[in-house]
PDB file of N, CA and C in Angstrom:
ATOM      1  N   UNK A   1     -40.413  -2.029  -5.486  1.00  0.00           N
ATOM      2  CA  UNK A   1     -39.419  -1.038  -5.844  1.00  0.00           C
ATOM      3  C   UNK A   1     -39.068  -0.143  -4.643  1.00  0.00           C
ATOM      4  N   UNK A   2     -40.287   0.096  -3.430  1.00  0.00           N
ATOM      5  CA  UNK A   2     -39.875   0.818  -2.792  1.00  0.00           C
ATOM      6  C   UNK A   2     -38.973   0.098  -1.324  1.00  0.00           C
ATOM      7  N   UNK A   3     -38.962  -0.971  -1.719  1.00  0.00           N
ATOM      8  CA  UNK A   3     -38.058  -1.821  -0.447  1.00  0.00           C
ATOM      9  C   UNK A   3     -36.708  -1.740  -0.853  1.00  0.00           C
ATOM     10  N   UNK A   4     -36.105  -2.127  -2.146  1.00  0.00           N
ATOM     11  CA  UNK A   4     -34.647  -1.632  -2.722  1.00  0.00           C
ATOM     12  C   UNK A   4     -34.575  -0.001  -2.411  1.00  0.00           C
ATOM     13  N   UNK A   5     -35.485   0.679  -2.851  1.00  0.00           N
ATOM     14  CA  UNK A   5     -34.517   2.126  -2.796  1.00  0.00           C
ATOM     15  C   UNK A   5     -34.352   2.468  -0.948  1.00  0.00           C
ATOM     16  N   UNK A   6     -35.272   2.069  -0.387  1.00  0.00           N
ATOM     17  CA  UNK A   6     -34.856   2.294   1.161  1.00  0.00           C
ATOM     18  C   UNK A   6     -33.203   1.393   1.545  1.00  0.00           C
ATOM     19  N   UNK A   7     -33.353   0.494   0.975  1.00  0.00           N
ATOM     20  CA  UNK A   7     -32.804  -0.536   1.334  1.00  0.00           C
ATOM     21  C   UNK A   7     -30.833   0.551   1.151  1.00  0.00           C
ATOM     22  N   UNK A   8     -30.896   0.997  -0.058  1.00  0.00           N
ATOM     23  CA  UNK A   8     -29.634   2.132  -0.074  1.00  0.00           C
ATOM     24  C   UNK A   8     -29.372   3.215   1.008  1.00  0.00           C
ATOM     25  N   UNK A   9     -30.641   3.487   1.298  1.00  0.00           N
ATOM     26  CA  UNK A   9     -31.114   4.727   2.557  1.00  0.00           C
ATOM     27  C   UNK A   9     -30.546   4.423   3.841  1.00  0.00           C
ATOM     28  N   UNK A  10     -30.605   3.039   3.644  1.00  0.00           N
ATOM     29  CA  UNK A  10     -30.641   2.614   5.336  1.00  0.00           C
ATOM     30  C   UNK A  10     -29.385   2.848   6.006  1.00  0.00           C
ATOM     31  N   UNK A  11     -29.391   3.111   7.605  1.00  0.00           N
ATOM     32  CA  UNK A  11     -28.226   3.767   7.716  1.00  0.00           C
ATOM     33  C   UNK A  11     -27.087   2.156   7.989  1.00  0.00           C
ATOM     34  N   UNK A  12     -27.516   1.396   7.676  1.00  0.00           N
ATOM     35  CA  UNK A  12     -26.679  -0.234   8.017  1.00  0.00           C
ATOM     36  C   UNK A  12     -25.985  -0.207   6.556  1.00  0.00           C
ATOM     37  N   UNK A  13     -26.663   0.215   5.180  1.00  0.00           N
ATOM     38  CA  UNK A  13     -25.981  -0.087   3.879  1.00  0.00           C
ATOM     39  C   UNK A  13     -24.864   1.322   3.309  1.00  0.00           C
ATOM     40  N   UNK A  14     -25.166   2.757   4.382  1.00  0.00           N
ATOM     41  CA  UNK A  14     -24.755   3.795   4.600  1.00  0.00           C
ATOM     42  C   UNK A  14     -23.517   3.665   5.324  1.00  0.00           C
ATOM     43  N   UNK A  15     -23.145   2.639   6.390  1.00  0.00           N
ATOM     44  CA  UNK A  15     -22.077   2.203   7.163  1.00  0.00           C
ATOM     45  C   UNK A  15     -20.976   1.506   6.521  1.00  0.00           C
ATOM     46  N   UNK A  16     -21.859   0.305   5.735  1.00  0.00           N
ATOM     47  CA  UNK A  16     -21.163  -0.341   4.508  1.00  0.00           C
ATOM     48  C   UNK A  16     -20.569   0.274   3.515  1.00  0.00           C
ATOM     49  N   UNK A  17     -20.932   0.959   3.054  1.00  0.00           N
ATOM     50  CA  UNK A  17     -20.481   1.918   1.961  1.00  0.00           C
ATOM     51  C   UNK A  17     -19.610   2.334   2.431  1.00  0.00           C
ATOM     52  N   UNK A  18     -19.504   3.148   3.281  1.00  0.00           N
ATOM     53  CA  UNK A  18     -18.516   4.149   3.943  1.00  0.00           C
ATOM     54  C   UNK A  18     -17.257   3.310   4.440  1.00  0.00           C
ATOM     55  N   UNK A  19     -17.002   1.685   5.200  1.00  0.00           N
ATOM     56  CA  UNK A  19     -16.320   1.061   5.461  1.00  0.00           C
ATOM     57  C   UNK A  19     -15.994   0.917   3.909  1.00  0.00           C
ATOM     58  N   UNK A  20     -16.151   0.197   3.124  1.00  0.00           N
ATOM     59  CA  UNK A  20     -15.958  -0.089   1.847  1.00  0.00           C
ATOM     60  C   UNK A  20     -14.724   1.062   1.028  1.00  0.00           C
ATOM     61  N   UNK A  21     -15.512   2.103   1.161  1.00  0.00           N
ATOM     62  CA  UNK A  21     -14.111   3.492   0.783  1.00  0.00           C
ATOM     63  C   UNK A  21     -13.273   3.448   1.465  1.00  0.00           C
ATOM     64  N   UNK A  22     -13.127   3.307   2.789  1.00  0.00           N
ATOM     65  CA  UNK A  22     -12.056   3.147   3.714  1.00  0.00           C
ATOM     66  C   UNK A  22     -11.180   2.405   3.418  1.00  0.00           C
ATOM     67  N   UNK A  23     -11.735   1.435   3.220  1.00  0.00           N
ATOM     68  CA  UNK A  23     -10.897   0.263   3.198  1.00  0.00           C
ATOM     69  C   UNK A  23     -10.525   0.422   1.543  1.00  0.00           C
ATOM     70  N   UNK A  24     -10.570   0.701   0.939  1.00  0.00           N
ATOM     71  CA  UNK A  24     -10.801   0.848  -1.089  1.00  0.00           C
ATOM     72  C   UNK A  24      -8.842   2.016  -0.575  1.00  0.00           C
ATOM     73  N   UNK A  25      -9.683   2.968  -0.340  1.00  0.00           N
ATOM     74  CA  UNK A  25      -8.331   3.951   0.287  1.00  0.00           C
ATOM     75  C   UNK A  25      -7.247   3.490   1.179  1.00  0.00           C
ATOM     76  N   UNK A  26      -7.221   2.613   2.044  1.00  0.00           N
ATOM     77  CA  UNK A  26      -5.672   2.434   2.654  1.00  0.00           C
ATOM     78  C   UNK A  26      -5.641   1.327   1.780  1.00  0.00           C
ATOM     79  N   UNK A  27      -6.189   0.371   1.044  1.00  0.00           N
ATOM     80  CA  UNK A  27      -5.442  -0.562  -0.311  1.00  0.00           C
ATOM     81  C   UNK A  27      -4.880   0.351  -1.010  1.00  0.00           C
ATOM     82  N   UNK A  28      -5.033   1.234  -1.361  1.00  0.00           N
ATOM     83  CA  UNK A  28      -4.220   2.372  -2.418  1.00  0.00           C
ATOM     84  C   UNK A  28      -3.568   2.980  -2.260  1.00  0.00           C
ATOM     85  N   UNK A  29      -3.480   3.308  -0.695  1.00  0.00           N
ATOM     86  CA  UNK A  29      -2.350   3.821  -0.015  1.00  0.00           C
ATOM     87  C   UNK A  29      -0.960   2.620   0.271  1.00  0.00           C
ATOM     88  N   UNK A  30      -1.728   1.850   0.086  1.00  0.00           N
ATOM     89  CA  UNK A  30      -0.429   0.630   0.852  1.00  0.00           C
ATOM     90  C   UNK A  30      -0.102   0.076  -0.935  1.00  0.00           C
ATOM     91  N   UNK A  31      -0.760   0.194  -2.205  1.00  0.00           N
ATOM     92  CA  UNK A  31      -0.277  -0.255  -3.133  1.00  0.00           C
ATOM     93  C   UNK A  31       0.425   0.952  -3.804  1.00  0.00           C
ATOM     94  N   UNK A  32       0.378   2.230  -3.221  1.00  0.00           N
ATOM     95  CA  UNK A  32       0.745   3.648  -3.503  1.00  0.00           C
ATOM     96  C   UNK A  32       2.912   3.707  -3.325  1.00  0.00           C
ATOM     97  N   UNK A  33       2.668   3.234  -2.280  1.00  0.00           N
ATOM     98  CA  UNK A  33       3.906   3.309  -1.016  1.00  0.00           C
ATOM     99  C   UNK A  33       4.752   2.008  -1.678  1.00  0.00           C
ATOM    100  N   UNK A  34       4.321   0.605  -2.078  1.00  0.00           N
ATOM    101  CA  UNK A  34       5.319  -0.476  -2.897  1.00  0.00           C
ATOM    102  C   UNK A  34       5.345  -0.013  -3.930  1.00  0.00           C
ATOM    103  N   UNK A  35       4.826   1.031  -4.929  1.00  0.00           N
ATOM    104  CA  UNK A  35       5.264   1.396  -5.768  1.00  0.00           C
ATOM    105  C   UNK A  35       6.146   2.159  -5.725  1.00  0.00           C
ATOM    106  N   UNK A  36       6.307   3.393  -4.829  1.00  0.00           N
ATOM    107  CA  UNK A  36       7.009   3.972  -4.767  1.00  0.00           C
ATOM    108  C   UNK A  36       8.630   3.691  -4.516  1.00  0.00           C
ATOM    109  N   UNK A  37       7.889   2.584  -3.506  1.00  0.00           N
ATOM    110  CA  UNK A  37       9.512   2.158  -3.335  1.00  0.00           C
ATOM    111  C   UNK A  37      10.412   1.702  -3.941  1.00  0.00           C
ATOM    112  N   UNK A  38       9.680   1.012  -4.796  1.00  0.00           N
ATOM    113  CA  UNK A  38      10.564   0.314  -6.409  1.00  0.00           C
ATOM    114  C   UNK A  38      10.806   1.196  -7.203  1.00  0.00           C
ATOM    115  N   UNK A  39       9.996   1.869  -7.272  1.00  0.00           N
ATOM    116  CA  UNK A  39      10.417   3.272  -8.555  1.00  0.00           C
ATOM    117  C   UNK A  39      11.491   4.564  -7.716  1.00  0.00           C
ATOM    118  N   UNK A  40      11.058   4.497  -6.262  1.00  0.00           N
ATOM    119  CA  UNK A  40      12.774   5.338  -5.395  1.00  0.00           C
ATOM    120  C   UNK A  40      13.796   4.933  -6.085  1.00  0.00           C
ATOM    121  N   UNK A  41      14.263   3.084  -5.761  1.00  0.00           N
ATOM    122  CA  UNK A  41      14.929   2.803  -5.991  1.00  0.00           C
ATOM    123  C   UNK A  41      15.582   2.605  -7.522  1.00  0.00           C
ATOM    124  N   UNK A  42      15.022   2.285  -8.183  1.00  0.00           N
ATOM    125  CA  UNK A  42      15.326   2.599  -9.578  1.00  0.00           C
ATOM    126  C   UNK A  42      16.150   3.565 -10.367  1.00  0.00           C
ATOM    127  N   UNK A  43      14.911   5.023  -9.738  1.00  0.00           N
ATOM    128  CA  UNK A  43      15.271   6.181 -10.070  1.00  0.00           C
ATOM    129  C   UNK A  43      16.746   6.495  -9.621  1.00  0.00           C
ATOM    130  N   UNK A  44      17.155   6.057  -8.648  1.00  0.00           N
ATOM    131  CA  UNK A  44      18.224   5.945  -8.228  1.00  0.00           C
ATOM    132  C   UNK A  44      19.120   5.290  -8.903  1.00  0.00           C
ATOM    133  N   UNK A  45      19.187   4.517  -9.732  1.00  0.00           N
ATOM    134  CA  UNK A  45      19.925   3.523 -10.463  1.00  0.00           C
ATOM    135  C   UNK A  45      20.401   2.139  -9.778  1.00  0.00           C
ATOM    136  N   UNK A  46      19.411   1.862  -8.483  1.00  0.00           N
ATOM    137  CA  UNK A  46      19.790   0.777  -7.687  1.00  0.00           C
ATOM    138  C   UNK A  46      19.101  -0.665  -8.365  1.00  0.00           C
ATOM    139  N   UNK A  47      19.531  -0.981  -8.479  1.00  0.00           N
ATOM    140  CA  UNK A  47      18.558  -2.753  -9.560  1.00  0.00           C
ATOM    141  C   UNK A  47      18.013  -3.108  -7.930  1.00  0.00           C
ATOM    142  N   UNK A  48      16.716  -3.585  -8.430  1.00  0.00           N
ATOM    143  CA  UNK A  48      15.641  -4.032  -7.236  1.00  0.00           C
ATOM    144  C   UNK A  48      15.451  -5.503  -8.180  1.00  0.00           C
ATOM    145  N   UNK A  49      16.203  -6.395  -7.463  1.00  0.00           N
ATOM    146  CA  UNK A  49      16.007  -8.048  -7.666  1.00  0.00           C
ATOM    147  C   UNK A  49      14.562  -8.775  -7.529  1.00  0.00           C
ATOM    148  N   UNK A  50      13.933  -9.471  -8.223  1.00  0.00           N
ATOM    149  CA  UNK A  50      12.866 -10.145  -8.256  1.00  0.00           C
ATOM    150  C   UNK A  50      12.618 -10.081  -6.504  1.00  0.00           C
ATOM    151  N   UNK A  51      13.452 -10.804  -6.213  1.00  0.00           N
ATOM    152  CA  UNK A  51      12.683 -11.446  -4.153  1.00  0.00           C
ATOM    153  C   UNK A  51      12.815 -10.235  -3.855  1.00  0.00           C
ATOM    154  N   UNK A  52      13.784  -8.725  -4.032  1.00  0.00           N
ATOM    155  CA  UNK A  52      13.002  -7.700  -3.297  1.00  0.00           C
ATOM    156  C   UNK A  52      12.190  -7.227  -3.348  1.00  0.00           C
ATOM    157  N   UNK A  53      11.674  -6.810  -4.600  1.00  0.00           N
ATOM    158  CA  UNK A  53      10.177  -6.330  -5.382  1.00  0.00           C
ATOM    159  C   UNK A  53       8.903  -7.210  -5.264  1.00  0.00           C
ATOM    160  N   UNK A  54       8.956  -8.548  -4.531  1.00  0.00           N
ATOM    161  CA  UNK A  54       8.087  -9.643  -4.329  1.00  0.00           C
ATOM    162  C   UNK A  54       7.616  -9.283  -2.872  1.00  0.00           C
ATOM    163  N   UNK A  55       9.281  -9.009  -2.156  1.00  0.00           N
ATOM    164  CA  UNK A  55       8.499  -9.219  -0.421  1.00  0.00           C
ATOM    165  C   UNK A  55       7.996  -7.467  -0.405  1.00  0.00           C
ATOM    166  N   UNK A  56       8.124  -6.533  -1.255  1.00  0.00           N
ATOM    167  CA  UNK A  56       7.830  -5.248  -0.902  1.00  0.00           C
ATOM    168  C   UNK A  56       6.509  -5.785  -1.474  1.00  0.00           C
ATOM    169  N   UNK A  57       6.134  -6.426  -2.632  1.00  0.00           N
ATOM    170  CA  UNK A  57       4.851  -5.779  -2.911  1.00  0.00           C
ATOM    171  C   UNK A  57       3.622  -7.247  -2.031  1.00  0.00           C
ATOM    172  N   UNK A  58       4.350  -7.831  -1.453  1.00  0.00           N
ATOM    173  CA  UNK A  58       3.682  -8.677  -0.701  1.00  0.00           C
ATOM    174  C   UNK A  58       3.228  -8.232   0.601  1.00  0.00           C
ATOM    175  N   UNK A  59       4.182  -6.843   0.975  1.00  0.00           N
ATOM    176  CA  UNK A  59       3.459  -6.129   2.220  1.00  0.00           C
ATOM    177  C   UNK A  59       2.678  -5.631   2.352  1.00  0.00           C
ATOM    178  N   UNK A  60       1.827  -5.580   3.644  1.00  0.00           N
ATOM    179  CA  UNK A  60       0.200  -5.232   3.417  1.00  0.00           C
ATOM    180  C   UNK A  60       0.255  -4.134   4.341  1.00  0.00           C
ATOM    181  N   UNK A  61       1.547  -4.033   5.425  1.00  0.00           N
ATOM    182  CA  UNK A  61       1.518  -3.115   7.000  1.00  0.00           C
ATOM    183  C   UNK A  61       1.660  -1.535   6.518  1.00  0.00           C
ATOM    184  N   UNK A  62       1.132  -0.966   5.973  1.00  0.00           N
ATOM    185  CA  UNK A  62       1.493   0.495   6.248  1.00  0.00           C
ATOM    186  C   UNK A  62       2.462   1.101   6.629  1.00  0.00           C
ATOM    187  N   UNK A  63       2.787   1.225   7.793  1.00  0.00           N
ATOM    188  CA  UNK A  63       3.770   1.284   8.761  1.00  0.00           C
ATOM    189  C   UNK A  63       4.832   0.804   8.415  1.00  0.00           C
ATOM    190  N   UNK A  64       4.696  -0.510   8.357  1.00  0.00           N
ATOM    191  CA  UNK A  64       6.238  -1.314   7.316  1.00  0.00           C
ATOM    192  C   UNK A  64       6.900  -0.592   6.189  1.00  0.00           C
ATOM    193  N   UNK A  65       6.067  -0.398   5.099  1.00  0.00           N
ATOM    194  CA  UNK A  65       5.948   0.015   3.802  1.00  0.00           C
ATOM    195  C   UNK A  65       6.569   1.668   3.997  1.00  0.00           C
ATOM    196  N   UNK A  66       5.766   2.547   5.121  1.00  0.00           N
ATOM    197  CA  UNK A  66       6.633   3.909   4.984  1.00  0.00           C
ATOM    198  C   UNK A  66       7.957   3.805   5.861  1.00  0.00           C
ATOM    199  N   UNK A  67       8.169   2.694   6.536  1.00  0.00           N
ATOM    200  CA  UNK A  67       9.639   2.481   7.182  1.00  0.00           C
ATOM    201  C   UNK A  67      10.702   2.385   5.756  1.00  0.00           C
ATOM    202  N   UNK A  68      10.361   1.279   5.285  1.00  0.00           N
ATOM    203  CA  UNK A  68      10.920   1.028   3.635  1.00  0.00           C
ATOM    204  C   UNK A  68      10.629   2.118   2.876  1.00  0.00           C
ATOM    205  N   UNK A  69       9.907   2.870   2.842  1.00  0.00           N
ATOM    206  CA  UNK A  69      10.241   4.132   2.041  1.00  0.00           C
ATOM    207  C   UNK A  69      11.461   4.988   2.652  1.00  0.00           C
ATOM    208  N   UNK A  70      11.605   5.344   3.529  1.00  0.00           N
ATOM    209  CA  UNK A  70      12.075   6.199   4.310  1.00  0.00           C
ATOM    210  C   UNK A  70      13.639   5.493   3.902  1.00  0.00           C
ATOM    211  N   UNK A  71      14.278   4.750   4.067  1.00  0.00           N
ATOM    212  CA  UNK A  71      15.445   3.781   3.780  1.00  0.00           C
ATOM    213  C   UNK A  71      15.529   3.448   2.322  1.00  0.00           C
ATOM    214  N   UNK A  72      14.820   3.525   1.103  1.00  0.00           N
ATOM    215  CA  UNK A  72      15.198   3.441   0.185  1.00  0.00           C
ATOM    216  C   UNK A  72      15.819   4.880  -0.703  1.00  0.00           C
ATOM    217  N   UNK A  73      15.075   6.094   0.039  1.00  0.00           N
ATOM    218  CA  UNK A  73      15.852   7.218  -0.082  1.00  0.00           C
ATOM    219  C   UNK A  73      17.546   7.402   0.100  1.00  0.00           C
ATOM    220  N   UNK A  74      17.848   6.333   1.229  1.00  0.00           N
ATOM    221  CA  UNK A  74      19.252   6.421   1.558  1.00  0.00           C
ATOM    222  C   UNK A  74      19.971   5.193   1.215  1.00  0.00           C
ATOM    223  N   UNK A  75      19.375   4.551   0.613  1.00  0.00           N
ATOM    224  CA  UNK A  75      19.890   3.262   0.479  1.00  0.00           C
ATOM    225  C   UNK A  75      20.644   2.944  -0.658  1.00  0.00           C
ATOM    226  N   UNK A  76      21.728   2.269  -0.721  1.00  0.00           N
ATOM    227  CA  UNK A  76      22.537   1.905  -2.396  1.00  0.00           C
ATOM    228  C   UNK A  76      22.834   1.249  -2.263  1.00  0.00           C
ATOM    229  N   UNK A  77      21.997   0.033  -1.849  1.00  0.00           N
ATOM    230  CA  UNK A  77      21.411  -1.344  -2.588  1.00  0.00           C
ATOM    231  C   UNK A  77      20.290  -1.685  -2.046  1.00  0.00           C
ATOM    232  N   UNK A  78      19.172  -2.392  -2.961  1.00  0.00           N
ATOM    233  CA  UNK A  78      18.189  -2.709  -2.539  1.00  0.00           C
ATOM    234  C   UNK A  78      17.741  -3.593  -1.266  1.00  0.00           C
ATOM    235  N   UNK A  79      19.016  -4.576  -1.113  1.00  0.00           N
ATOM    236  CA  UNK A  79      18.598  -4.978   0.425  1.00  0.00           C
ATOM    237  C   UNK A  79      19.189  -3.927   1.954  1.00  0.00           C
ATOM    238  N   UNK A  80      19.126  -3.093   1.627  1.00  0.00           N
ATOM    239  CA  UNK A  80      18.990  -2.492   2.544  1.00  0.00           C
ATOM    240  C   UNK A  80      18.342  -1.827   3.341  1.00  0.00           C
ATOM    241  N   UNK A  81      16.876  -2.337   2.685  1.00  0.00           N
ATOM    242  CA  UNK A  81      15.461  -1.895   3.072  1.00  0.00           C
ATOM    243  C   UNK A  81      15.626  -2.789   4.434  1.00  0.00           C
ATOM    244  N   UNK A  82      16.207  -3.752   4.124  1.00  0.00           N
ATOM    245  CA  UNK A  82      15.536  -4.450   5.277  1.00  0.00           C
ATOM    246  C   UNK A  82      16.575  -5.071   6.419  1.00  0.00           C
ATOM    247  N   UNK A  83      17.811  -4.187   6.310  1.00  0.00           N
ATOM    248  CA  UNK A  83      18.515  -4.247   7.323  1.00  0.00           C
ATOM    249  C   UNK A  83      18.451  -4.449   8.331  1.00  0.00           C
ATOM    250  N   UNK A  84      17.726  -3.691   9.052  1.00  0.00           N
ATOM    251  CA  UNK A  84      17.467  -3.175  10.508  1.00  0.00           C
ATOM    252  C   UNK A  84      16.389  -4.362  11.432  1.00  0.00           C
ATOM    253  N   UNK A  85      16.253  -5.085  10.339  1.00  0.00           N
ATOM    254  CA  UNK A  85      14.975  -6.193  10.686  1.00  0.00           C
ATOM    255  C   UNK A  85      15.182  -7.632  11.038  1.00  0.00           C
TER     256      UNK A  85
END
């Protein structure tokens, strides 16, 4: 019993953990940001077509994802996320 409870202690399963939230948090940030962007657009009254709502929520880049936010604010139509590309 006392080899498992060290075994949590240790600062190698302490590293793990901590990578683990990290990584738990920018998945939620990057599934945070394709939501948003579909529901921008919406709210807007712009129809977001199956293949646009596919390649947004197929993006994994961060960076990508708040570029496409930033352009669906101004945008009136949904492919215009991806104009510039």
């Amino acid at each position: 019993m006392t080899g498992i409870q060290y075994f949590w202690r240790h600062p190698l399963a302490e590293q793990v953990r901590a990578e683990g939230r990290e990584q738990g948090r920018q998945e939620g940030r990057v599934e945070g940001l394709r939501q948003m962007i579909v529901e921008m657009l919406e709210w807007r009254s712009i129809p977001v077509p199956d293949t646009i709502r596919e390649r947004v929520n197929a993006c994994t880049d961060l960076d990508q994802l708040k570029v496409w936010a930033q352009r669906a604010v101004h945008a009136t139509d949904a492919a215009e996320l991806f104009t510039a590309e």
